[in-house]
N, C-alpha and C. Protein backbone atom coordinates (compact mmCIF):
# COMPACT_ATOMS: atom_id res chain seq x y z
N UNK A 1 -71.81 -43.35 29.04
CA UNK A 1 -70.89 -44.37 28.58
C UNK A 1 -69.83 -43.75 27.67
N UNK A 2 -68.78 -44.40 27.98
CA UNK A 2 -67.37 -44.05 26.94
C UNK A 2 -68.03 -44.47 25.48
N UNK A 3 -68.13 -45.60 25.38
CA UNK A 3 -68.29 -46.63 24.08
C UNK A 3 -69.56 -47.14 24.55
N UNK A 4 -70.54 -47.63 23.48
CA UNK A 4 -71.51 -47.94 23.69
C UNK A 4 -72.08 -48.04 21.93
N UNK A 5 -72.06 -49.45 22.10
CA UNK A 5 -72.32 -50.07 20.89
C UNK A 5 -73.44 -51.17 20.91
N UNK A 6 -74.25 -51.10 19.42
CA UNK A 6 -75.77 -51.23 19.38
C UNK A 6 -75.56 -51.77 18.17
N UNK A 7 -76.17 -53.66 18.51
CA UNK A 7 -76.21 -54.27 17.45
C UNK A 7 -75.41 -54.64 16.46
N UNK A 8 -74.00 -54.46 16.74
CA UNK A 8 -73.08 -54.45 15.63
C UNK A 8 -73.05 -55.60 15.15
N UNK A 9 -72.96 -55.37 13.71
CA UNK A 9 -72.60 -56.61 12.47
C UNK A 9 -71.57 -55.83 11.80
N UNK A 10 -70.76 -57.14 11.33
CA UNK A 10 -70.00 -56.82 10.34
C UNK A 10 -69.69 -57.76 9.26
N UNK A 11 -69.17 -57.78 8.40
CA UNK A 11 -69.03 -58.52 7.19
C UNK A 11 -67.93 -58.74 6.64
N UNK A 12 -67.30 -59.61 6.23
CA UNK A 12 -66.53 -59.76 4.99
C UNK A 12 -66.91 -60.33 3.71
N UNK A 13 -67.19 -59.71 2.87
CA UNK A 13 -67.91 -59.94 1.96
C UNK A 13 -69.60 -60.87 1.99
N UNK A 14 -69.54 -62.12 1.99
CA UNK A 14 -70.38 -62.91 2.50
C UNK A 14 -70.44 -63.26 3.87
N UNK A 15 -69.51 -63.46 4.32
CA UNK A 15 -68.68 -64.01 5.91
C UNK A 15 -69.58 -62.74 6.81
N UNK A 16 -70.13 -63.38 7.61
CA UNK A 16 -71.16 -62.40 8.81
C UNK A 16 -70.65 -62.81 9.93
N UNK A 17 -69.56 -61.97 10.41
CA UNK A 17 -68.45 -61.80 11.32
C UNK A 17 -68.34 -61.74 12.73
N UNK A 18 -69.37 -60.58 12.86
CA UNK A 18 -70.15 -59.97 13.84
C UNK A 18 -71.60 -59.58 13.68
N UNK A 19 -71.58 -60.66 14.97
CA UNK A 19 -73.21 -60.87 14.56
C UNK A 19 -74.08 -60.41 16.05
N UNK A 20 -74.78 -58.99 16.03
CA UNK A 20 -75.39 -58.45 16.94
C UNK A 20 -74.60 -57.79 18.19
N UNK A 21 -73.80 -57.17 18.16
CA UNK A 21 -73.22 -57.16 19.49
C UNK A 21 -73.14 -55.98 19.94
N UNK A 22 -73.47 -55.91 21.23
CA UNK A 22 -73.92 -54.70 21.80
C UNK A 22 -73.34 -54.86 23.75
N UNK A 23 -72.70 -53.40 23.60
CA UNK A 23 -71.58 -53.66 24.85
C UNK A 23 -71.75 -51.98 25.10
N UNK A 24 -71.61 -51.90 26.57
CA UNK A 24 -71.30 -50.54 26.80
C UNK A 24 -70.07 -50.26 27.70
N UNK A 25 -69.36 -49.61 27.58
CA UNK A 25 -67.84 -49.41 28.28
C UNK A 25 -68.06 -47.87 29.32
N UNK A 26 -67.87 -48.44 30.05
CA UNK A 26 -67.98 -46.75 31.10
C UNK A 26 -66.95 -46.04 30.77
N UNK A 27 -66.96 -44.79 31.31
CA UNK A 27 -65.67 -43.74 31.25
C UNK A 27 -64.51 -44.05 32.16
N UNK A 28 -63.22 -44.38 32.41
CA UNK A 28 -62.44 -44.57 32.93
C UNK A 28 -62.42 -46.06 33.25
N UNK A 29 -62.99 -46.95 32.36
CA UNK A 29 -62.73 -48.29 32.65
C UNK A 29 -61.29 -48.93 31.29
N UNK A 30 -61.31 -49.76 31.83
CA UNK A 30 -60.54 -51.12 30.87
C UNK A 30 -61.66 -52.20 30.44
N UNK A 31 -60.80 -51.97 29.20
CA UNK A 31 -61.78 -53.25 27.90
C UNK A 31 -60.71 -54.51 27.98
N UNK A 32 -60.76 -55.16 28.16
CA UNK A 32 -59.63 -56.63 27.33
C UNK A 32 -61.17 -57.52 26.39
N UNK A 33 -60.81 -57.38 25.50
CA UNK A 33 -61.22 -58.12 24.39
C UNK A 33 -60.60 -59.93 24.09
N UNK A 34 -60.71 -61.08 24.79
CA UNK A 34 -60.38 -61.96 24.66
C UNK A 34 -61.04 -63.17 24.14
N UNK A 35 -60.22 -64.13 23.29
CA UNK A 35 -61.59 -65.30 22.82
C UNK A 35 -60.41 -65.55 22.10
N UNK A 36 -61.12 -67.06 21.38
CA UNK A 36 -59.79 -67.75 20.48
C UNK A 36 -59.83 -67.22 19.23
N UNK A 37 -58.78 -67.52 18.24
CA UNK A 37 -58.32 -67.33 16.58
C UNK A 37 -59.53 -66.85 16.10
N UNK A 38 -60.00 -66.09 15.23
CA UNK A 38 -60.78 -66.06 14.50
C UNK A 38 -62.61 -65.53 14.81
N UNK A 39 -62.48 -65.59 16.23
CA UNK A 39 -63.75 -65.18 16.85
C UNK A 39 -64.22 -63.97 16.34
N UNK A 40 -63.50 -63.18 16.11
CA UNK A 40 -63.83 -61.32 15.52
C UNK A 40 -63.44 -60.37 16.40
N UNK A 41 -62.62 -60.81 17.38
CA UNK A 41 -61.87 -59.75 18.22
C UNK A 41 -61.50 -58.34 17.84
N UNK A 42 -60.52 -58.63 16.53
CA UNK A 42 -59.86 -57.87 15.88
C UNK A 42 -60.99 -56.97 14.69
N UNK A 43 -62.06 -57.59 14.52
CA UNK A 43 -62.98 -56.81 13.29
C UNK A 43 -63.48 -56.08 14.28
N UNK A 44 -64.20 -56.92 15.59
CA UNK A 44 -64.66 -55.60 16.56
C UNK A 44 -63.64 -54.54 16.74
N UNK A 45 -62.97 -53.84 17.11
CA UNK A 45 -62.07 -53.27 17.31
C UNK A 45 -61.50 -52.42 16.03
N UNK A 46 -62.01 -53.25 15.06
CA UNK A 46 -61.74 -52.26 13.67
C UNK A 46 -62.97 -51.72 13.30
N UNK A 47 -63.90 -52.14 14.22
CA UNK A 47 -64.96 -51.27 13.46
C UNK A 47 -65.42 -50.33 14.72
N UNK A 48 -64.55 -50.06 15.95
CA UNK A 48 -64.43 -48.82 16.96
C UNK A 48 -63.70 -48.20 16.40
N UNK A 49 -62.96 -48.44 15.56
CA UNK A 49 -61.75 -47.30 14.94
C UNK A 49 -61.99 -47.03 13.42
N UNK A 50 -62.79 -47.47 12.91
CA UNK A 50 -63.47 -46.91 11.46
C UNK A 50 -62.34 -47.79 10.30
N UNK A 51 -61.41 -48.91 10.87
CA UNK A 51 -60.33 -49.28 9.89
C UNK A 51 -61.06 -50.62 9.17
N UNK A 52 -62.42 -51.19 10.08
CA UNK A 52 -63.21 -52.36 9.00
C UNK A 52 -63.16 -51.72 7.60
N UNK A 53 -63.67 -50.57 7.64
CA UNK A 53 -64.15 -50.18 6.08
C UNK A 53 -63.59 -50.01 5.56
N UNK A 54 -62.05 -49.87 5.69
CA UNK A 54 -61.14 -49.75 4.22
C UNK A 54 -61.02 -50.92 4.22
N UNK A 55 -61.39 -52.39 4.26
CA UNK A 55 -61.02 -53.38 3.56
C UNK A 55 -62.52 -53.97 3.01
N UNK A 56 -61.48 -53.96 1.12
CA UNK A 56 -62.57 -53.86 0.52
C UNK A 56 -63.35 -55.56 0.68
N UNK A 57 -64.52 -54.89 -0.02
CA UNK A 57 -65.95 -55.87 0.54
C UNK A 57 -66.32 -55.99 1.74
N UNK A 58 -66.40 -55.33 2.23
CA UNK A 58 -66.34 -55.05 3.90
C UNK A 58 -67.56 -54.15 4.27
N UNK A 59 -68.87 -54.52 5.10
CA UNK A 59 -69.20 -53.31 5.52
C UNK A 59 -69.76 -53.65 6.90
N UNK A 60 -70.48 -53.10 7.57
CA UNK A 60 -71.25 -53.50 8.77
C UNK A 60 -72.27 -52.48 8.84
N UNK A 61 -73.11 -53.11 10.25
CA UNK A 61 -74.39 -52.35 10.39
C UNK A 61 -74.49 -52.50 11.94
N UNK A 62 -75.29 -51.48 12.50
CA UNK A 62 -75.71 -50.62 13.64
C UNK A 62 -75.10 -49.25 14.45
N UNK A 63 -74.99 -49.56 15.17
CA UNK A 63 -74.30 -48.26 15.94
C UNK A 63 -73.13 -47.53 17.04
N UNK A 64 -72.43 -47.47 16.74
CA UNK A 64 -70.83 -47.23 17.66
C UNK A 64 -70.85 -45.88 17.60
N UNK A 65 -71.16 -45.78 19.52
CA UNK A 65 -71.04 -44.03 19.81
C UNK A 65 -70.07 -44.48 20.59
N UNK A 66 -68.88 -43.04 20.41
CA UNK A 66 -67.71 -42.58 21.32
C UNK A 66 -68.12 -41.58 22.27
N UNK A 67 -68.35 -41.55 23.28
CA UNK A 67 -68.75 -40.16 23.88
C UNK A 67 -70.20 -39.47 23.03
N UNK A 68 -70.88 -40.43 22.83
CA UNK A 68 -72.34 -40.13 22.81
C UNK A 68 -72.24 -39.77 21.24
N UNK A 69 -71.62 -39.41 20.42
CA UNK A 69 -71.09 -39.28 19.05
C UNK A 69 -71.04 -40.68 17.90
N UNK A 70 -71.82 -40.53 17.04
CA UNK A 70 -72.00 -41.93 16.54
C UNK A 70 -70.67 -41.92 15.67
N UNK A 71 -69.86 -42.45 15.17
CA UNK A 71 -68.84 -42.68 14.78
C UNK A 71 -69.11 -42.40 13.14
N UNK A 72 -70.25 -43.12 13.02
CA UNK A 72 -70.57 -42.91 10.97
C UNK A 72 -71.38 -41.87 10.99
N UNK A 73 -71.68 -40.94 11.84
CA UNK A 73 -72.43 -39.68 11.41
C UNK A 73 -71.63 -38.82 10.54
N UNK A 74 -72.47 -37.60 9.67
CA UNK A 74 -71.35 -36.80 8.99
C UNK A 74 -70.78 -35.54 9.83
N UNK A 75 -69.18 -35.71 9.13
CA UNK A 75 -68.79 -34.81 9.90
C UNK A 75 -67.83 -34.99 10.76
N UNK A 76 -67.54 -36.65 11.13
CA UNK A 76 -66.37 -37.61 11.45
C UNK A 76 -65.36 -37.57 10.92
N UNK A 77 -64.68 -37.00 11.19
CA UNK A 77 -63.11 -37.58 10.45
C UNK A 77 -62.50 -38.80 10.94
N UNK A 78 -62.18 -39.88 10.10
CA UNK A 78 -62.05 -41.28 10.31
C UNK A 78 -60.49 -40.89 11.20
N UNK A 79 -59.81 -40.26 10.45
CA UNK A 79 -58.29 -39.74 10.90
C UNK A 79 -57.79 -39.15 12.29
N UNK A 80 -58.91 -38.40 12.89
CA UNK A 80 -59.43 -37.77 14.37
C UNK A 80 -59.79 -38.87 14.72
N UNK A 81 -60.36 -39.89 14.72
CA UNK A 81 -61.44 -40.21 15.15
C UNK A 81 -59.79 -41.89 15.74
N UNK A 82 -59.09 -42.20 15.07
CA UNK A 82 -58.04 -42.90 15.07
C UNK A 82 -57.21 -42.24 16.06
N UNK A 83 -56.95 -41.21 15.83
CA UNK A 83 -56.08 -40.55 17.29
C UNK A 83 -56.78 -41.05 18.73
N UNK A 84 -57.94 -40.66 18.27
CA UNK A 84 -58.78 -41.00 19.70
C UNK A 84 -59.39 -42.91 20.50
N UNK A 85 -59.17 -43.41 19.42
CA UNK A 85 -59.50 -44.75 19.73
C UNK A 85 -58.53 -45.65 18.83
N UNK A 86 -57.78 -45.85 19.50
CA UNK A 86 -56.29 -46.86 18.86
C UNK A 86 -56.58 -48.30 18.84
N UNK A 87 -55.23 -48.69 17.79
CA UNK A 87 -55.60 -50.42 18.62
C UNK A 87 -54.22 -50.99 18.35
N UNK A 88 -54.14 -51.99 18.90
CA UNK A 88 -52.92 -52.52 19.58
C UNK A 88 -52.87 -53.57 18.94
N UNK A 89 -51.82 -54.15 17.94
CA UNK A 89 -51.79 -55.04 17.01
C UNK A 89 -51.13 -56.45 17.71
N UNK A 90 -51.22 -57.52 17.51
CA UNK A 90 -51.02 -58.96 18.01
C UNK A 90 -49.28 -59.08 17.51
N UNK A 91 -49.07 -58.94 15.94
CA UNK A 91 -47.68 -58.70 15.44
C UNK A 91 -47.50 -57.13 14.86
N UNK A 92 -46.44 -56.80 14.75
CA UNK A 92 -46.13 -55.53 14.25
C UNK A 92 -46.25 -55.53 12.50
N UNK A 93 -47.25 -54.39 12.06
CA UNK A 93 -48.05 -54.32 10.86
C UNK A 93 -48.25 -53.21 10.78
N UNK A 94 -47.33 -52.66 10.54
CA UNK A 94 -48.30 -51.01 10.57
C UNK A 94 -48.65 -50.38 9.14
N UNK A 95 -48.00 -51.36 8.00
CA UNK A 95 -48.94 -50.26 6.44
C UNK A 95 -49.51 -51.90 5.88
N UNK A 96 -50.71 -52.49 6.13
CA UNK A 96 -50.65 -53.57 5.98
C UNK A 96 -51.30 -53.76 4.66
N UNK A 97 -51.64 -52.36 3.69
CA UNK A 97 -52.08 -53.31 2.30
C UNK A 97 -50.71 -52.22 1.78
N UNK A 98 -50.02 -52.22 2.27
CA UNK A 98 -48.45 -51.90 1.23
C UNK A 98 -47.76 -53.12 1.30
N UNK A 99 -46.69 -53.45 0.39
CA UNK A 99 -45.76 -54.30 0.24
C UNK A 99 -44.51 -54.16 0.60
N UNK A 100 -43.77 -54.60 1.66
CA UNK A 100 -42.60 -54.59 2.56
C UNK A 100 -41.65 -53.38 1.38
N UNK A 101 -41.61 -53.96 0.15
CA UNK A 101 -40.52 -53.06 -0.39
C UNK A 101 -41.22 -51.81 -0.86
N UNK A 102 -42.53 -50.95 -0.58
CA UNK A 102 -42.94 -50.03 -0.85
C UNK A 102 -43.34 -49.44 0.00
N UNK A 103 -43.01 -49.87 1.03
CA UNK A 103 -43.20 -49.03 2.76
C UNK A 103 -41.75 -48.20 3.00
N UNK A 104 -41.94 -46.81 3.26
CA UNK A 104 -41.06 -45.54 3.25
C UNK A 104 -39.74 -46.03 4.56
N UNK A 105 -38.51 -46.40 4.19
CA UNK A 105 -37.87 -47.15 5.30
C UNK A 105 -37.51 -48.29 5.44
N UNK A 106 -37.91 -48.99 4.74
CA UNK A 106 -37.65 -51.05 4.53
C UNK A 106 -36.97 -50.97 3.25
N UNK A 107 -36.11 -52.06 3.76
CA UNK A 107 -34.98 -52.65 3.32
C UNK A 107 -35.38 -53.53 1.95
N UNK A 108 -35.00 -53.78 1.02
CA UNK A 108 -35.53 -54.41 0.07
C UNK A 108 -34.65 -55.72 -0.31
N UNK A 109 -33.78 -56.06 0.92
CA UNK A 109 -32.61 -56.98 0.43
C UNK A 109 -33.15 -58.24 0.83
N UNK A 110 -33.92 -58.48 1.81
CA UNK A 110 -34.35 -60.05 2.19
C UNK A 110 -35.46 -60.38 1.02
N UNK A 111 -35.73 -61.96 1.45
CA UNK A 111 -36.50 -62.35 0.27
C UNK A 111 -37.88 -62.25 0.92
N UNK A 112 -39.26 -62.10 0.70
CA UNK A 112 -40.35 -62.25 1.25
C UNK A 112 -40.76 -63.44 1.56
N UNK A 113 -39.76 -64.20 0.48
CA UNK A 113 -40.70 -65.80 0.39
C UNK A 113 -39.90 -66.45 2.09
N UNK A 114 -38.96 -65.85 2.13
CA UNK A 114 -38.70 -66.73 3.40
C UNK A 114 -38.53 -65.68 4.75
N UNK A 115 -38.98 -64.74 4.58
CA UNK A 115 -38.93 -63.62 5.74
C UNK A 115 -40.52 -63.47 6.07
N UNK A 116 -41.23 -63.75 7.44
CA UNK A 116 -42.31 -63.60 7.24
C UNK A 116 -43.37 -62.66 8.52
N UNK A 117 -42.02 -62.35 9.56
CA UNK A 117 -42.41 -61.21 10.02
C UNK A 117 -41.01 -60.16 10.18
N UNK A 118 -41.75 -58.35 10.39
CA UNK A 118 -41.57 -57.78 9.95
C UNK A 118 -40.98 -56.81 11.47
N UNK A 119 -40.03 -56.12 11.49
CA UNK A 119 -39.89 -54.95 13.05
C UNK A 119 -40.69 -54.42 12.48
N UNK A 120 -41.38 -53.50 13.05
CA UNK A 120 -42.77 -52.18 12.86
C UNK A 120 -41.72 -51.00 12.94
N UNK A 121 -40.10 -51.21 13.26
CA UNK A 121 -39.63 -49.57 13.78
C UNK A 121 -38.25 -50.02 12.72
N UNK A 122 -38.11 -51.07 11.72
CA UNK A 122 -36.91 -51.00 10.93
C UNK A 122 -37.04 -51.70 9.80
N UNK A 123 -38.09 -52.40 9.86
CA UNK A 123 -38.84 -53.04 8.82
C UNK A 123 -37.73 -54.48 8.46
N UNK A 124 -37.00 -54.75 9.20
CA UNK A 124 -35.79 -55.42 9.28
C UNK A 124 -35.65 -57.20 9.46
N UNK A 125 -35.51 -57.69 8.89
CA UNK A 125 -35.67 -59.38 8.95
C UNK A 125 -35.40 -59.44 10.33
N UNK A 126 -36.19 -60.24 11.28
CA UNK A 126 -35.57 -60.32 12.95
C UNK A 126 -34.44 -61.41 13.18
N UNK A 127 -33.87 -61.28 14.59
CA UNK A 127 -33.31 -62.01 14.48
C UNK A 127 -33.57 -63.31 14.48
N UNK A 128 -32.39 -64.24 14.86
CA UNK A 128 -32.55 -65.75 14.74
C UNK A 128 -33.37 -66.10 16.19
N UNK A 129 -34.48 -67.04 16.73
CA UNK A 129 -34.74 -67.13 18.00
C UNK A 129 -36.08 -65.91 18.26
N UNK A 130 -36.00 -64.81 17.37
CA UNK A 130 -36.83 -64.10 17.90
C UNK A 130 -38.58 -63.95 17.27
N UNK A 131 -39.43 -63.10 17.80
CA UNK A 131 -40.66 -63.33 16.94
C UNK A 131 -41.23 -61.87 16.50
């Protein structure tokens, strides 16, 4: 198996997110991950790419092997380990616990209170009509 995951839970603080889930992905297949708002699409998927755990109060439990490699063994680099298993964001977010005017490249002239998404490649209020 490509991916092959055992039991996964995850957490937000109290909030038990992901609860048991266990999936195996062959080598050369396609995943689509689908379900409504809030299901845990997106925590699964952050916890194939090691990005659950930087948000704090956050942890989970069981087992996510990449190529037979458990992902939390030592010796992982979370940073390698991101090159190799990406993820594909719903809106464009790419430094998401920085603040629009402290991201290297964004404009600091719009207001936040009424600007509320962001280009990922100019950091730029969009246009009128667009999303």
């Amino acid at each position: 198996m490509k991916i092959d995951v055992q039991n996964l839970n995850a957490w937000f603080k109290d909030n038990h997110a992901l609860r048991g889930v266990t999936l195996a992905v062959p080598q050369n297949s396609v995943l689509a991950i689908i379900g409504p708002s809030g299901c845990g699409k997106s925590t699964f998927v952050r916890c194939l790419n090691r990005m659950h755990e930087l948000v704090p109060g956050s942890r989970q439990t069981g087992r996510v092997l990449v190529d037979g490699q458990d992902l939390h063994a030592r010796g992982v680099d979370p940073v390698d380990l991101r090159r190799r298993v990406g993820m594909v964001f719903q809106r464009p977010n790419p430094f998401p616990t920085m603040s629009r005017t402290s991201r290297p490249g964004c404009a600091s002239t719009a207001s936040p209170a009424t600007t509320t998404t962001w280009s990922s490649r100019a950091c730029a209020k969009p246009r009128s009509g667009t999303r």
